[in-house]
Protein backbone atom coordinates (compact mmCIF):
# COMPACT_ATOMS: atom_id res chain seq x y z
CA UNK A 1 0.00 0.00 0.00
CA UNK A 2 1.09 3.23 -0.94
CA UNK A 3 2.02 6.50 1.70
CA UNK A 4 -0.93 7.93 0.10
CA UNK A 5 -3.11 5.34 0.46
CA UNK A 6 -2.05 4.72 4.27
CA UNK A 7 -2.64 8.57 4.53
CA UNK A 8 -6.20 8.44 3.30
CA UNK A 9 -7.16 5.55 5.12
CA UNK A 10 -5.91 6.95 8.64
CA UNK A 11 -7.41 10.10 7.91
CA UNK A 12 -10.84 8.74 6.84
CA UNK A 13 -10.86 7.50 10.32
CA UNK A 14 -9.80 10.78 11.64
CA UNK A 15 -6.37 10.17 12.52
CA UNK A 16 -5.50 13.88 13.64
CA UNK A 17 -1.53 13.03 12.45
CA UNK A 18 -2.73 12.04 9.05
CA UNK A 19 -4.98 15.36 8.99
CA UNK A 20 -2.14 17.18 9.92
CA UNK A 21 0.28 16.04 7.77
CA UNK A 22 -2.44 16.30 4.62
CA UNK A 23 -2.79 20.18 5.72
CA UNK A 24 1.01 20.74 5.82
CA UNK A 25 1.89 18.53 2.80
CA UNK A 26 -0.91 20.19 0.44
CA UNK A 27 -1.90 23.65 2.05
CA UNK A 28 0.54 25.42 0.49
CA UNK A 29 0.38 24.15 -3.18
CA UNK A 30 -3.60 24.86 -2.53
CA UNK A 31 -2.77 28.29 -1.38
CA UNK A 32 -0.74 29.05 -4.38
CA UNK A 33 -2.70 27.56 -6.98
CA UNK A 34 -5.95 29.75 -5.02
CA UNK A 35 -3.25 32.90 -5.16
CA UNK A 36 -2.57 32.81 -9.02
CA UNK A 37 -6.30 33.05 -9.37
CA UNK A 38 -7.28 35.76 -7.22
CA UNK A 39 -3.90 37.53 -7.02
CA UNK A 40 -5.16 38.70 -3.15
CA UNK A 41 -3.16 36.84 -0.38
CA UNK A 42 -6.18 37.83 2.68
CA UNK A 43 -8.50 36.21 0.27
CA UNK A 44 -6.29 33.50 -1.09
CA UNK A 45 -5.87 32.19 2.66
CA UNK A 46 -9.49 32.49 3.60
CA UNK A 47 -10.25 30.58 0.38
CA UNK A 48 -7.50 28.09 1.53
CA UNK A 49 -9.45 27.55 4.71
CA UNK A 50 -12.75 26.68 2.88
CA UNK A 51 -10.80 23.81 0.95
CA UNK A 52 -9.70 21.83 3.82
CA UNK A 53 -12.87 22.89 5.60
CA UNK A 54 -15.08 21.28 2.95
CA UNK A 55 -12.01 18.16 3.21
CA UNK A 56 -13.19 17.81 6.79
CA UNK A 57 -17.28 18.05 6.17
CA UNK A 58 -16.47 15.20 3.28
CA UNK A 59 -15.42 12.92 5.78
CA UNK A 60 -18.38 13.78 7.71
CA UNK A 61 -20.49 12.94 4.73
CA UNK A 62 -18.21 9.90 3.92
CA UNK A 63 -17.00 11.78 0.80
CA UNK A 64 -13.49 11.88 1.54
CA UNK A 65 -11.27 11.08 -1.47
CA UNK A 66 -11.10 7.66 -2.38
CA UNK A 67 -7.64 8.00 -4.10
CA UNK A 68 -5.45 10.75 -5.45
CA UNK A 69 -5.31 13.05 -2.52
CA UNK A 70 -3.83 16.23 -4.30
CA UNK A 71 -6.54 15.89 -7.48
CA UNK A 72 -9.45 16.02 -4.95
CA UNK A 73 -7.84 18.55 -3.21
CA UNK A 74 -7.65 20.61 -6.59
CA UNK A 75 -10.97 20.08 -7.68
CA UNK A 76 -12.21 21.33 -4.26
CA UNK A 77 -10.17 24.17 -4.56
CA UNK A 78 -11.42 24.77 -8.23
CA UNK A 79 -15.39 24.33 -6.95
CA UNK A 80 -14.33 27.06 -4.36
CA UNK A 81 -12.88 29.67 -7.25
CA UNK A 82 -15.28 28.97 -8.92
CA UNK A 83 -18.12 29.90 -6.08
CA UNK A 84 -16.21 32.95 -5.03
CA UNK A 85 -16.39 34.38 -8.55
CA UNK A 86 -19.96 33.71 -8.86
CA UNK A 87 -20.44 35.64 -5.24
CA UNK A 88 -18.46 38.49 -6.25
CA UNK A 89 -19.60 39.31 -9.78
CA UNK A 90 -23.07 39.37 -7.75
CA UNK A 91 -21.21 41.69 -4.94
CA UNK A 92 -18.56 43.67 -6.94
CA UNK A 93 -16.05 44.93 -4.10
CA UNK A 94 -12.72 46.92 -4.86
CA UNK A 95 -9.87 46.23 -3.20
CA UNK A 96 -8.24 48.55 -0.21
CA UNK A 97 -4.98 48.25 -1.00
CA UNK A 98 -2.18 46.60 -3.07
CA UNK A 99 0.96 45.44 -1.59
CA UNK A 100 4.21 45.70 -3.00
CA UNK A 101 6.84 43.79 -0.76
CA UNK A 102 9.97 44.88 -0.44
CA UNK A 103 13.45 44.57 1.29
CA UNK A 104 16.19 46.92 2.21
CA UNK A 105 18.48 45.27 -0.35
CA UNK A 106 16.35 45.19 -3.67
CA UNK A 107 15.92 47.87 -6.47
CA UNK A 108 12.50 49.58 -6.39
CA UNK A 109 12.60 50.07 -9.99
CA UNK A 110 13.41 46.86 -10.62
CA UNK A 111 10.33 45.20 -7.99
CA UNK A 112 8.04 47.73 -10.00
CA UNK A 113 9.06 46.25 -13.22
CA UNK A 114 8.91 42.52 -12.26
CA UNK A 115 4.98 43.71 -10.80
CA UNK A 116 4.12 45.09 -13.91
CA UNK A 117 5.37 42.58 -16.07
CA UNK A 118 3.45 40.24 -13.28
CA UNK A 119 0.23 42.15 -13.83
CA UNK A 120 0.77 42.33 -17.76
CA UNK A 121 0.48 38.32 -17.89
CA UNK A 122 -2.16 37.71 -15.58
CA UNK A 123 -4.85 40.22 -17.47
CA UNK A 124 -3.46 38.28 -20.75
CA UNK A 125 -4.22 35.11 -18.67
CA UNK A 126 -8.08 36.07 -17.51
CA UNK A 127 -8.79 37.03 -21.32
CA UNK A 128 -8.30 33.13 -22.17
CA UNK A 129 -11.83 31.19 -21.57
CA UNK A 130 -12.21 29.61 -18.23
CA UNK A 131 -10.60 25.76 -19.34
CA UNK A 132 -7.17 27.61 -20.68
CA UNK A 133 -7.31 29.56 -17.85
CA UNK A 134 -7.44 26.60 -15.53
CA UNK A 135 -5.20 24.40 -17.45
CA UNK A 136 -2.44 26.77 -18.06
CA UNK A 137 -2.79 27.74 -14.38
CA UNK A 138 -2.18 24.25 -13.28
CA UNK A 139 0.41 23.23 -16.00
CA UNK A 140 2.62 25.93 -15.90
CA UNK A 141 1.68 27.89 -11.94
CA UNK A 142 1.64 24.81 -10.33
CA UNK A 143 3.94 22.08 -12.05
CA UNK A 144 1.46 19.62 -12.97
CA UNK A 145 1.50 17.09 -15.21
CA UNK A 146 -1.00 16.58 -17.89
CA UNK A 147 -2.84 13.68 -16.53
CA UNK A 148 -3.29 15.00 -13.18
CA UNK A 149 -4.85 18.23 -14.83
CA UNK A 150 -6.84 16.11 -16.68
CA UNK A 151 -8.31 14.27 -13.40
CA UNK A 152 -8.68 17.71 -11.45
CA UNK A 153 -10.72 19.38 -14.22
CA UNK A 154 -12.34 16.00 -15.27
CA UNK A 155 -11.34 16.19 -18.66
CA UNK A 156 -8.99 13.54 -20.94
CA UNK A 157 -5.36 14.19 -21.53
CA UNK A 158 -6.29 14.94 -24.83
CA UNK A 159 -8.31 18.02 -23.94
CA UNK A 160 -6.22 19.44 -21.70
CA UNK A 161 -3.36 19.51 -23.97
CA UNK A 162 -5.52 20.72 -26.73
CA UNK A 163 -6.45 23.36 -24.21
CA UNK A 164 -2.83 24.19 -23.92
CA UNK A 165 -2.16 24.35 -26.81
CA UNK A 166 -5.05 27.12 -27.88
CA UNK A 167 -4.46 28.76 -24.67
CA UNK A 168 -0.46 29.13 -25.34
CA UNK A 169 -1.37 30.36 -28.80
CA UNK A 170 -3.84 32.77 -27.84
CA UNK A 171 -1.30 34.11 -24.93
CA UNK A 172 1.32 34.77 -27.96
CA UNK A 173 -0.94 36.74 -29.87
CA UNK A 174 -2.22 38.88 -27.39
CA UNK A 175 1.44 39.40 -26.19
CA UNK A 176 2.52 40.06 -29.91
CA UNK A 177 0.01 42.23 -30.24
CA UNK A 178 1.05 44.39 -27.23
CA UNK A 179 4.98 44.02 -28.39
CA UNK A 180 3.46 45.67 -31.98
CA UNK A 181 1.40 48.34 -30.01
CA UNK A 182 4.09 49.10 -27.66
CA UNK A 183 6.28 49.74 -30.50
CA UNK A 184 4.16 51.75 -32.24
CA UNK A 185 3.88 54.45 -29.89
């Protein structure tokens, strides 16, 4: 039997160790994979919370994951994206303030470039549809392999390399375009 498969079996009988060492193992992949969508860290952690929050109310439910920890644990933390976008397009908010950190011993200039080049590839990244988004997100964010994109987003291997693909393509046009605007000017 595999560590994962020991894993999910103590925690499905709510081994407080194996629940532990799920949270610390996958919290922060979750967290960063939440944070590359919503580019807010107060609301990336709060959306963090939900996903092992609705882990814990599946084993209530006896809907834990049956295999492949991290997938679940994706498509949870998809489902909750997905639900905060719904809430806010229906409750528009604006955000207080943006953070720019910084230390004594790097280059303002140079942090305000790396943001804006930062910010210049994630508003190319929300014009792709929602499946590029999502794949490329996964792929290239969070180091995943094809397959296991293909079981978070419940789609075959073959789709979510065709939805590279497109999405990769698209990306190089719209940054082509900008290269041929900039230069313009």
């Amino acid at each position: 039997m595999s560590n994962e498969a020991l894993l999910l079996q103590r925690a499905r009988k709510r081994d407080p160790a194996a629940l532990a060492a799920i949270y610390d193992t996958y919290a922060p992949k979750i967290y960063a994979y939440i944070y590359r969508h919503v580019r807010d860290p107060h609301r990336a952690e709060d959306l963090t919370s939900t996903v092992f929050l609705k882990m814990l109310e599946a084993l209530d439910r006896k809907k834990f994951a049956k295999d492949k920890l991290q997938s679940w644990l994706y498509r949870i933390a998809h489902n909750v994206i997905v639900d905060d976008v719904r809430y806010r397009q229906r409750r528009p908010s604006q955000a207080l303030y943006d953070t720019l950190a910084t230390s004594p011993d790097e280059d303002p200039l140079h942090l305000v470039d790396e943001k804006m080049e930062r910010e210049i590839i994630w508003h190319a990244i929300q014009q792709l549809t929602e499946d590029q988004k999502d794949v490329i997100i996964l792929r290239f964010g969070e180091g995943l392999t094809a397959p296991q994109v293909a079981q978070i987003l419940n789609k075959t291997e073959e789709a979510v390399r065709a939805l590279q693909r497109r999405g990769l393509a698209n990306l190089r046009k719209m940054f082509d375009q900008t290269k041929t605007t900039a230069e313009n000017e």
